[in-house]
PDB file of N, CA and C in Angstrom:
ATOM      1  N   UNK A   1     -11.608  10.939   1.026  1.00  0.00           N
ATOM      2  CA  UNK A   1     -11.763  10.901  -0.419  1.00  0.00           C
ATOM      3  C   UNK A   1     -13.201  10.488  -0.743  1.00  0.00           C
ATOM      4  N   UNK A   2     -13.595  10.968  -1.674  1.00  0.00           N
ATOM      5  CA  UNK A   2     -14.983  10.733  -2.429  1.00  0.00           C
ATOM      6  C   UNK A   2     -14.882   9.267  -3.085  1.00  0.00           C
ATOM      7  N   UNK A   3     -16.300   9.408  -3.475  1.00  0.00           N
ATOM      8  CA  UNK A   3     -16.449   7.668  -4.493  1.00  0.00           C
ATOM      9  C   UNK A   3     -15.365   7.825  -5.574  1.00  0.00           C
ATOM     10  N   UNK A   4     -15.415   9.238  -6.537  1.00  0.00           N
ATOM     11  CA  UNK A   4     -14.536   9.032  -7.621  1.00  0.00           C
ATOM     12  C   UNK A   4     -13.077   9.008  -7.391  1.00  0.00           C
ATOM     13  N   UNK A   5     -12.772  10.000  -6.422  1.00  0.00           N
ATOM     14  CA  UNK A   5     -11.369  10.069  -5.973  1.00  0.00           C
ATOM     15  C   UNK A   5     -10.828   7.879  -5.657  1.00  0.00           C
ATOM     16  N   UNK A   6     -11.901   7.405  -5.039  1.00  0.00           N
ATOM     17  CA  UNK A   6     -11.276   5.955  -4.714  1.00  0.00           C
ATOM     18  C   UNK A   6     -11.021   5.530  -6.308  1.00  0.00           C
ATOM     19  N   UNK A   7     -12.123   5.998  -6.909  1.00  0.00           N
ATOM     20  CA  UNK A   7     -12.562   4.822  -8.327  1.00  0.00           C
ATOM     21  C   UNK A   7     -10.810   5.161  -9.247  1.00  0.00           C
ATOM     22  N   UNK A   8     -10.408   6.607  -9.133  1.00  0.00           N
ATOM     23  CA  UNK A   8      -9.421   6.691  -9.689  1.00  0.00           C
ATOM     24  C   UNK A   8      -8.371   6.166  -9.055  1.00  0.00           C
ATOM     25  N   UNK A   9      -8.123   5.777  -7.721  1.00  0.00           N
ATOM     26  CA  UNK A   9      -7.248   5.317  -6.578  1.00  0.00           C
ATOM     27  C   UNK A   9      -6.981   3.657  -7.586  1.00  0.00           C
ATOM     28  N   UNK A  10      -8.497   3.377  -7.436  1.00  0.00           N
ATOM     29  CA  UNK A  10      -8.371   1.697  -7.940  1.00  0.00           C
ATOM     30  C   UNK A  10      -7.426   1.807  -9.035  1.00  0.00           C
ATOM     31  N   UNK A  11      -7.935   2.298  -9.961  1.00  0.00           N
ATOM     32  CA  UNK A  11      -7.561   1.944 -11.626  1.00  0.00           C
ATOM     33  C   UNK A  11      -6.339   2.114 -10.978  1.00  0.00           C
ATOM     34  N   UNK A  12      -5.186   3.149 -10.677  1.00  0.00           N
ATOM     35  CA  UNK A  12      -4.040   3.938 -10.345  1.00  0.00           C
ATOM     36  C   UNK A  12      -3.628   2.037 -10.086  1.00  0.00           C
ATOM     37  N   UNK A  13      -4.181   1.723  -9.300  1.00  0.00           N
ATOM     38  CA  UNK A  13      -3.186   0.619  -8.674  1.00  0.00           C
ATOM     39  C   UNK A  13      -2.299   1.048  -7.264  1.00  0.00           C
ATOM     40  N   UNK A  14      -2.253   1.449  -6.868  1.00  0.00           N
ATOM     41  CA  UNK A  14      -1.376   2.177  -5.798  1.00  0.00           C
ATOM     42  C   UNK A  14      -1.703   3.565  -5.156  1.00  0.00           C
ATOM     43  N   UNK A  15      -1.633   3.507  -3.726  1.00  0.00           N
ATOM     44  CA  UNK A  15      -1.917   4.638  -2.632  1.00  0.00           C
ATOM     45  C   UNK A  15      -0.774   4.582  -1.485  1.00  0.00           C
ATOM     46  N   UNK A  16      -0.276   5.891  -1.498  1.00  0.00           N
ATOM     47  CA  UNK A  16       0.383   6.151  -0.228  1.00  0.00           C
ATOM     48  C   UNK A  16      -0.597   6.202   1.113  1.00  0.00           C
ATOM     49  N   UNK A  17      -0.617   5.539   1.638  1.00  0.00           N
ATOM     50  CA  UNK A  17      -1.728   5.633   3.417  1.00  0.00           C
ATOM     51  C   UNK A  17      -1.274   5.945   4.800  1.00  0.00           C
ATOM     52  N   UNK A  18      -1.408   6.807   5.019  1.00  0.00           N
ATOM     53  CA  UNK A  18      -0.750   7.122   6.265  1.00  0.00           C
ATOM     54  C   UNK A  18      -1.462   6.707   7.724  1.00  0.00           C
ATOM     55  N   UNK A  19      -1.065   5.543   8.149  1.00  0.00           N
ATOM     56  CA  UNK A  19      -1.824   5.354   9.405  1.00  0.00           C
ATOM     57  C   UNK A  19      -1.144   5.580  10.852  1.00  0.00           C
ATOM     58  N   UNK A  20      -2.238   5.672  11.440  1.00  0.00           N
ATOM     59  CA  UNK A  20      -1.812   6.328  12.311  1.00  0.00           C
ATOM     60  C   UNK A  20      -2.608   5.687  13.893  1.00  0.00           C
ATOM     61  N   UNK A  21      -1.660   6.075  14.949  1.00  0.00           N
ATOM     62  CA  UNK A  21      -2.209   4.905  16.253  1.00  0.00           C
ATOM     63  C   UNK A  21      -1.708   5.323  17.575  1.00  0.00           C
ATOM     64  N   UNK A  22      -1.820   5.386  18.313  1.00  0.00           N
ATOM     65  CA  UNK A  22      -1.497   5.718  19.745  1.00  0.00           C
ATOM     66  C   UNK A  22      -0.134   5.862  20.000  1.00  0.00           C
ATOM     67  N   UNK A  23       0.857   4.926  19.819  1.00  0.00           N
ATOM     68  CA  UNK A  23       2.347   5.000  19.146  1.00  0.00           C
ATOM     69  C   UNK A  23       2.584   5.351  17.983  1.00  0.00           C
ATOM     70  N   UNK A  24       2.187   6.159  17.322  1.00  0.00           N
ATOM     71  CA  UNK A  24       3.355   7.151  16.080  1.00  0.00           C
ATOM     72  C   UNK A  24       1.998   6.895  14.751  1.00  0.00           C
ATOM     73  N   UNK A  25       2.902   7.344  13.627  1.00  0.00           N
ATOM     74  CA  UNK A  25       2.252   7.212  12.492  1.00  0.00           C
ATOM     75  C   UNK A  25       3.470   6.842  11.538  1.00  0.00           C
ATOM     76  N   UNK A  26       2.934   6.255  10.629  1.00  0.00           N
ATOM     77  CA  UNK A  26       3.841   5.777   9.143  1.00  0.00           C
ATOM     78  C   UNK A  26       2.932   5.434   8.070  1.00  0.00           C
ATOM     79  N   UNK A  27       4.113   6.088   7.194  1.00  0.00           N
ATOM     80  CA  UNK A  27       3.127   5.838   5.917  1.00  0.00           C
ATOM     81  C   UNK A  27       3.430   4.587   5.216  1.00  0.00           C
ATOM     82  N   UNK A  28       2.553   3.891   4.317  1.00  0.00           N
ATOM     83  CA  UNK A  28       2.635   2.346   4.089  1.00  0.00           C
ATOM     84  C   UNK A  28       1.802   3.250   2.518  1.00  0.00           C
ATOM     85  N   UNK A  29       3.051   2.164   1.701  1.00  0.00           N
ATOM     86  CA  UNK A  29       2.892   1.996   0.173  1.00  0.00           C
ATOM     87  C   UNK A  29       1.845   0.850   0.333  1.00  0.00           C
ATOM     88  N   UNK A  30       0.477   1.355  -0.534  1.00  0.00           N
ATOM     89  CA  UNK A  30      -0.460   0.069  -1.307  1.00  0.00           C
ATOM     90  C   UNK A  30      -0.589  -0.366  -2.392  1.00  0.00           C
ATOM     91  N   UNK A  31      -0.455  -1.333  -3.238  1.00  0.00           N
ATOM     92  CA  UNK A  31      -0.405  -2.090  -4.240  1.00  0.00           C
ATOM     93  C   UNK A  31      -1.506  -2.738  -4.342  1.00  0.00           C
ATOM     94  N   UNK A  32      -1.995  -3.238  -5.863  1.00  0.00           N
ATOM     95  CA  UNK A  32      -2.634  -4.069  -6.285  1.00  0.00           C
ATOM     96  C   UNK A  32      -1.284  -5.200  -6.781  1.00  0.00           C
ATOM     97  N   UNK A  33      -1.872  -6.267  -6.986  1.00  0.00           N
ATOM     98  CA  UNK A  33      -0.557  -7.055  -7.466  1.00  0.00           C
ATOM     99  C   UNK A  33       0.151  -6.869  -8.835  1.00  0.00           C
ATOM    100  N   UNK A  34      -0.915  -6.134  -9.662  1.00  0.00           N
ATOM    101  CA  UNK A  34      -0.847  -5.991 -11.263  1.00  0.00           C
ATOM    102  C   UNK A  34       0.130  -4.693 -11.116  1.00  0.00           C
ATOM    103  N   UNK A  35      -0.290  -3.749 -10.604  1.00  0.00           N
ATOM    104  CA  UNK A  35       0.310  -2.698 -10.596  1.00  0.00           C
ATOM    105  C   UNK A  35       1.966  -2.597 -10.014  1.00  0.00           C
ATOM    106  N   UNK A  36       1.784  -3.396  -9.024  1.00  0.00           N
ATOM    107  CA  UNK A  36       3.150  -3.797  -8.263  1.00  0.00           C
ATOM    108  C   UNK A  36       4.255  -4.378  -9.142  1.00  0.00           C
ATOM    109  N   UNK A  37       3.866  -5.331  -9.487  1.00  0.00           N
ATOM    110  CA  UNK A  37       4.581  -6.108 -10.998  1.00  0.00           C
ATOM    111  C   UNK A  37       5.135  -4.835 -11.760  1.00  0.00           C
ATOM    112  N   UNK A  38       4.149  -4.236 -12.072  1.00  0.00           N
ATOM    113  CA  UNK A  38       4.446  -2.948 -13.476  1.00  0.00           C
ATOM    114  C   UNK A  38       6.187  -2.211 -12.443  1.00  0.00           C
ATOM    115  N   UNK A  39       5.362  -1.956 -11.261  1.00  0.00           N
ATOM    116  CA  UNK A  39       6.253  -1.209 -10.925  1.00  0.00           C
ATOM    117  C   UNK A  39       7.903  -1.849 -10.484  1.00  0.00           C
ATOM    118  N   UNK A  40       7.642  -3.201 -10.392  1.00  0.00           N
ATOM    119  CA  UNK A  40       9.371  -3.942  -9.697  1.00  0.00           C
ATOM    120  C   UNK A  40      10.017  -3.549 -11.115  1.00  0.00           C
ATOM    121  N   UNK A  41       8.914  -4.338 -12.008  1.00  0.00           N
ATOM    122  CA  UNK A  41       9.579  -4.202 -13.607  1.00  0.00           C
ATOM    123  C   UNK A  41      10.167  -3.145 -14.287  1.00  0.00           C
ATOM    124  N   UNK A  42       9.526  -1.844 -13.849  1.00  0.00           N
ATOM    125  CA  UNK A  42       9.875  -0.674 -14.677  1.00  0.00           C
ATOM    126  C   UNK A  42      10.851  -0.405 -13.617  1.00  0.00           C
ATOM    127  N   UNK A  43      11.165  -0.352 -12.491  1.00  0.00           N
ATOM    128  CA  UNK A  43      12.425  -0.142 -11.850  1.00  0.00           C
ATOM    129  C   UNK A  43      13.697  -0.839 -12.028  1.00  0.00           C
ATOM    130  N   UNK A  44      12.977  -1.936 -11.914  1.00  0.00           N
ATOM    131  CA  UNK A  44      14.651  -3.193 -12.429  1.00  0.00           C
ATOM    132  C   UNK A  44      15.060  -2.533 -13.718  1.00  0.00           C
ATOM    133  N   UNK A  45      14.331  -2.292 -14.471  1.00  0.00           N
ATOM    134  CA  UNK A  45      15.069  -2.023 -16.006  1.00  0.00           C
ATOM    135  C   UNK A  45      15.467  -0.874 -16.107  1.00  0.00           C
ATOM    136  N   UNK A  46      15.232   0.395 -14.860  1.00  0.00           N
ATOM    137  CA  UNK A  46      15.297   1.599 -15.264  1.00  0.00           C
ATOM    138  C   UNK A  46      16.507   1.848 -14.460  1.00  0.00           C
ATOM    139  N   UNK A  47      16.419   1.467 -13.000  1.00  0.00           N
ATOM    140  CA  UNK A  47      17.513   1.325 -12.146  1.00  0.00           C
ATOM    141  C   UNK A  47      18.193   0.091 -11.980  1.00  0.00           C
ATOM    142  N   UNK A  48      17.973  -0.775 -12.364  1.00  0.00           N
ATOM    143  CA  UNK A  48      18.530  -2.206 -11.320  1.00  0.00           C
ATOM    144  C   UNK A  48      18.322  -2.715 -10.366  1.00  0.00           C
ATOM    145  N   UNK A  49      16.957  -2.011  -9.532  1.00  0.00           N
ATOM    146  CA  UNK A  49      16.753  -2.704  -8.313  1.00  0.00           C
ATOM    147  C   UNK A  49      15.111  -1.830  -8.085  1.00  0.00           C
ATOM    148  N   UNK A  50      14.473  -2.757  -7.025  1.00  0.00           N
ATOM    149  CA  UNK A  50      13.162  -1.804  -6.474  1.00  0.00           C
ATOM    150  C   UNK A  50      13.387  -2.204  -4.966  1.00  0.00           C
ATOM    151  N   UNK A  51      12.656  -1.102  -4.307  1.00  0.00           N
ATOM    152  CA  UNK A  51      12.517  -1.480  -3.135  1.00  0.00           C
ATOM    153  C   UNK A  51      11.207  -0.537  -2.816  1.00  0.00           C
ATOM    154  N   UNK A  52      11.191  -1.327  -1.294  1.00  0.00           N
ATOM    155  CA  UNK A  52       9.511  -0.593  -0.830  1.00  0.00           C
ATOM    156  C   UNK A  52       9.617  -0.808   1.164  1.00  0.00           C
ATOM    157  N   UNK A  53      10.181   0.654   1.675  1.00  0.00           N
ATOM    158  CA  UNK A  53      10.140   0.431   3.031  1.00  0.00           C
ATOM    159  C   UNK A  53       9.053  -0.550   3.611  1.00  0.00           C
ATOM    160  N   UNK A  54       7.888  -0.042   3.369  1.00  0.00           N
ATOM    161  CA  UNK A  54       6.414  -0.167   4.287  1.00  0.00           C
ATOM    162  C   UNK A  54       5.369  -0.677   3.016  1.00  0.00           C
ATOM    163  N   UNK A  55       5.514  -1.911   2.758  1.00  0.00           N
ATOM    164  CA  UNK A  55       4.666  -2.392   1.071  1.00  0.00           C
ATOM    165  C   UNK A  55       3.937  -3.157   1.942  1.00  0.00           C
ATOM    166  N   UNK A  56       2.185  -2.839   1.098  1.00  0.00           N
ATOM    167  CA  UNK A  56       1.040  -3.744   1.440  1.00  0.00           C
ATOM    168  C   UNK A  56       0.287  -3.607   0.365  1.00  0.00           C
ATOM    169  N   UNK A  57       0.543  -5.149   0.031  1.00  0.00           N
ATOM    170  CA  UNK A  57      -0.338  -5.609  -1.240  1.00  0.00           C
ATOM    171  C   UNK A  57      -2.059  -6.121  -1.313  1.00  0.00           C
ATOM    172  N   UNK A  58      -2.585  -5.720  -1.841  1.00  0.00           N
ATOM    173  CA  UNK A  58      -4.199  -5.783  -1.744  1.00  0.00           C
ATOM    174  C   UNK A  58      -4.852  -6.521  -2.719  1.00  0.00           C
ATOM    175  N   UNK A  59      -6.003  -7.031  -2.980  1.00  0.00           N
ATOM    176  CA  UNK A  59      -6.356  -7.401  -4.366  1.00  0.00           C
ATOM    177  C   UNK A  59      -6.621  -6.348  -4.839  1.00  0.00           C
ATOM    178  N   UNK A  60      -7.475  -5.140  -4.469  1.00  0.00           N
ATOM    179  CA  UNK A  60      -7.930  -4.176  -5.261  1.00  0.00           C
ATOM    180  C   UNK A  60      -7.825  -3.064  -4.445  1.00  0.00           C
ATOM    181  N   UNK A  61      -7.392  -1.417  -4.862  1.00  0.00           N
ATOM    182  CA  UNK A  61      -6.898  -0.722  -3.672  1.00  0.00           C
ATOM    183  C   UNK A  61      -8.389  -0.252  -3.487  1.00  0.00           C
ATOM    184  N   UNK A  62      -9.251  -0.458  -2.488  1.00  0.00           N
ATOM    185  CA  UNK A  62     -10.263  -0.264  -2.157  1.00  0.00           C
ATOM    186  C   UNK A  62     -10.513   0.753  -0.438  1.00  0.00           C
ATOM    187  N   UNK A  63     -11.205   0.745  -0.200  1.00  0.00           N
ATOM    188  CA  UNK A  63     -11.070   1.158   1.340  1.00  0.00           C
ATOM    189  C   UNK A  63     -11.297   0.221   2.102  1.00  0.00           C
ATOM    190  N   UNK A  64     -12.164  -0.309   1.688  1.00  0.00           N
ATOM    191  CA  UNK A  64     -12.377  -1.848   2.139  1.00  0.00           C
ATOM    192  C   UNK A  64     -11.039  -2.315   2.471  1.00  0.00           C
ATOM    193  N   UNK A  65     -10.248  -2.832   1.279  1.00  0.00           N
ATOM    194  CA  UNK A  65      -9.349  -3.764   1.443  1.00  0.00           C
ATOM    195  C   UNK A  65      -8.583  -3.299   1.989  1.00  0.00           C
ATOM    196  N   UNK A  66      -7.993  -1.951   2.114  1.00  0.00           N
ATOM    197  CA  UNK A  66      -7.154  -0.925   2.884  1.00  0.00           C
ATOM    198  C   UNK A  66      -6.832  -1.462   4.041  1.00  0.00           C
ATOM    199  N   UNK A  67      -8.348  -0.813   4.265  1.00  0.00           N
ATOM    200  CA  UNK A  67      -8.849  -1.009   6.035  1.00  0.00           C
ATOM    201  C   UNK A  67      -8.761  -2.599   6.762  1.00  0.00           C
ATOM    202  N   UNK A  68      -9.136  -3.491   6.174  1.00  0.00           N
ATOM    203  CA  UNK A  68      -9.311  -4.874   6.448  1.00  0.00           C
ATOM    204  C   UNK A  68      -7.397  -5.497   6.610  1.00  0.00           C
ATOM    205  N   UNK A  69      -6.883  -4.927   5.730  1.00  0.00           N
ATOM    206  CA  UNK A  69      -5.228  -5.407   5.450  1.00  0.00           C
ATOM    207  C   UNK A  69      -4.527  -4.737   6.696  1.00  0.00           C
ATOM    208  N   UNK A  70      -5.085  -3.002   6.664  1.00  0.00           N
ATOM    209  CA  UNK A  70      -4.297  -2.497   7.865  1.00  0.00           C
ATOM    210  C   UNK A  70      -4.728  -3.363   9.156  1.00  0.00           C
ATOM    211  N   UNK A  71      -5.816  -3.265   9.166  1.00  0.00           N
ATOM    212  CA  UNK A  71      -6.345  -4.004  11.034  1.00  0.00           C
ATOM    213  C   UNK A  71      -5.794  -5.408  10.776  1.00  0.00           C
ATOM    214  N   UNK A  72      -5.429  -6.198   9.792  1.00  0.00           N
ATOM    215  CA  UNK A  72      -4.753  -7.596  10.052  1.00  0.00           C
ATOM    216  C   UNK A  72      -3.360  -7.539  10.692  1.00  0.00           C
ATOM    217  N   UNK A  73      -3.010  -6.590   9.754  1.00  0.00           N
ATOM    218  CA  UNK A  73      -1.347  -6.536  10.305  1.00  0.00           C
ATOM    219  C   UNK A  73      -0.952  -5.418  10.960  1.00  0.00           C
ATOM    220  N   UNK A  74      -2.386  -4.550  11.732  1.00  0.00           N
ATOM    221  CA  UNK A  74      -1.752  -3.712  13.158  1.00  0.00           C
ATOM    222  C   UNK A  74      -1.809  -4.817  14.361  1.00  0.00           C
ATOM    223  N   UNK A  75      -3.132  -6.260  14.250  1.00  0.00           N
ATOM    224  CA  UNK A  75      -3.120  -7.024  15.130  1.00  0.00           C
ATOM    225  C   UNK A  75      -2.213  -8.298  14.839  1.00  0.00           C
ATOM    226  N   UNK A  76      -0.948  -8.483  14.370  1.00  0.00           N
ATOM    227  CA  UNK A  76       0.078  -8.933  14.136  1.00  0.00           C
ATOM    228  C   UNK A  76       1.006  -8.048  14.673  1.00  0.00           C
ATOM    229  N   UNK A  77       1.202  -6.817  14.829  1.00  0.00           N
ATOM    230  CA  UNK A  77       2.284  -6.110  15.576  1.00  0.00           C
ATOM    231  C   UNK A  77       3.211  -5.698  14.520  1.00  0.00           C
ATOM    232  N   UNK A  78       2.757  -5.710  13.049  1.00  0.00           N
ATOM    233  CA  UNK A  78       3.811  -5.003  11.849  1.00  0.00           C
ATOM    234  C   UNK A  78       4.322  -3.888  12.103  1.00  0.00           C
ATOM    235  N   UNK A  79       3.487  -3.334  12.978  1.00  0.00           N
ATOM    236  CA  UNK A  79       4.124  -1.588  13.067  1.00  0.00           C
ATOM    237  C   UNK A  79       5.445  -1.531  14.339  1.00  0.00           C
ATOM    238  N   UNK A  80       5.160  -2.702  14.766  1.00  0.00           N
ATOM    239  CA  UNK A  80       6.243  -2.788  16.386  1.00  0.00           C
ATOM    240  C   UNK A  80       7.161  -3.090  16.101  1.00  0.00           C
ATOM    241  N   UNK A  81       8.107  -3.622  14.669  1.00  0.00           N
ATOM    242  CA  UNK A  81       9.110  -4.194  14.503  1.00  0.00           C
ATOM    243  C   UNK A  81       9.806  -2.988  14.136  1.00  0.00           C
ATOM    244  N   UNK A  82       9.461  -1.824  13.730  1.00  0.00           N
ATOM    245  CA  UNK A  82       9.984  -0.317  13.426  1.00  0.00           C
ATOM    246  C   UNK A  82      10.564   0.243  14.381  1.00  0.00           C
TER     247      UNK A  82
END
C-alpha cells in the first residue's frame, strides 16, 4: 500500500493483515482502540454479542505499529496456540 492508501487505513481504524511465516498464514483483525469500541458497540446493539477470532489492538493502525505488534506476539508464540 501507498502513503495514502495507509493514511486512509488510519482514519478507517481497522485492517484485515494477513501474516504469514514458515508454518502457515492467518489473517489477524487490527484495531485502533476508538474504532474497536465503535465496533463491540454497534454489534452488541445490533446483534447481542461481538466477537473477533485473531484481534490486535494498536494505538494507531500504522505500519509501524502493525509490524512492531506482529513481531511482539510472533515472539510470544500467539500464532502456536492455533
Amino acid at each position: 500500500m501507498d502513503e495514502f492508501d495507509w493514511s486512509v487505513q488510519e482514519a478507517k481504524g481497522w485492517l484485515d493483515v494477513t501474516v504469514a511465516w514458515d508454518g502457515g498464514r492467518r489473517v489477524v483483525e487490527v484495531y485502533d482502540p476508538v474504532r474497536l469500541a465503535q465496533s463491540v458497540a454497534s454489534d452488541v446493539a445490533r446483534i447481542g454479542r461481538f466477537t473477533a477470532r485473531r484481534l490486535l489492538v494498536v494505538p494507531r493502525v500504522t505500519p509501524e505499529n502493525i509490524e512492531a505488534a506482529i513481531t511482539a506476539i510472533a515472539d510470544e508464540s500467539f500464532f502456536a496456540h492455533e
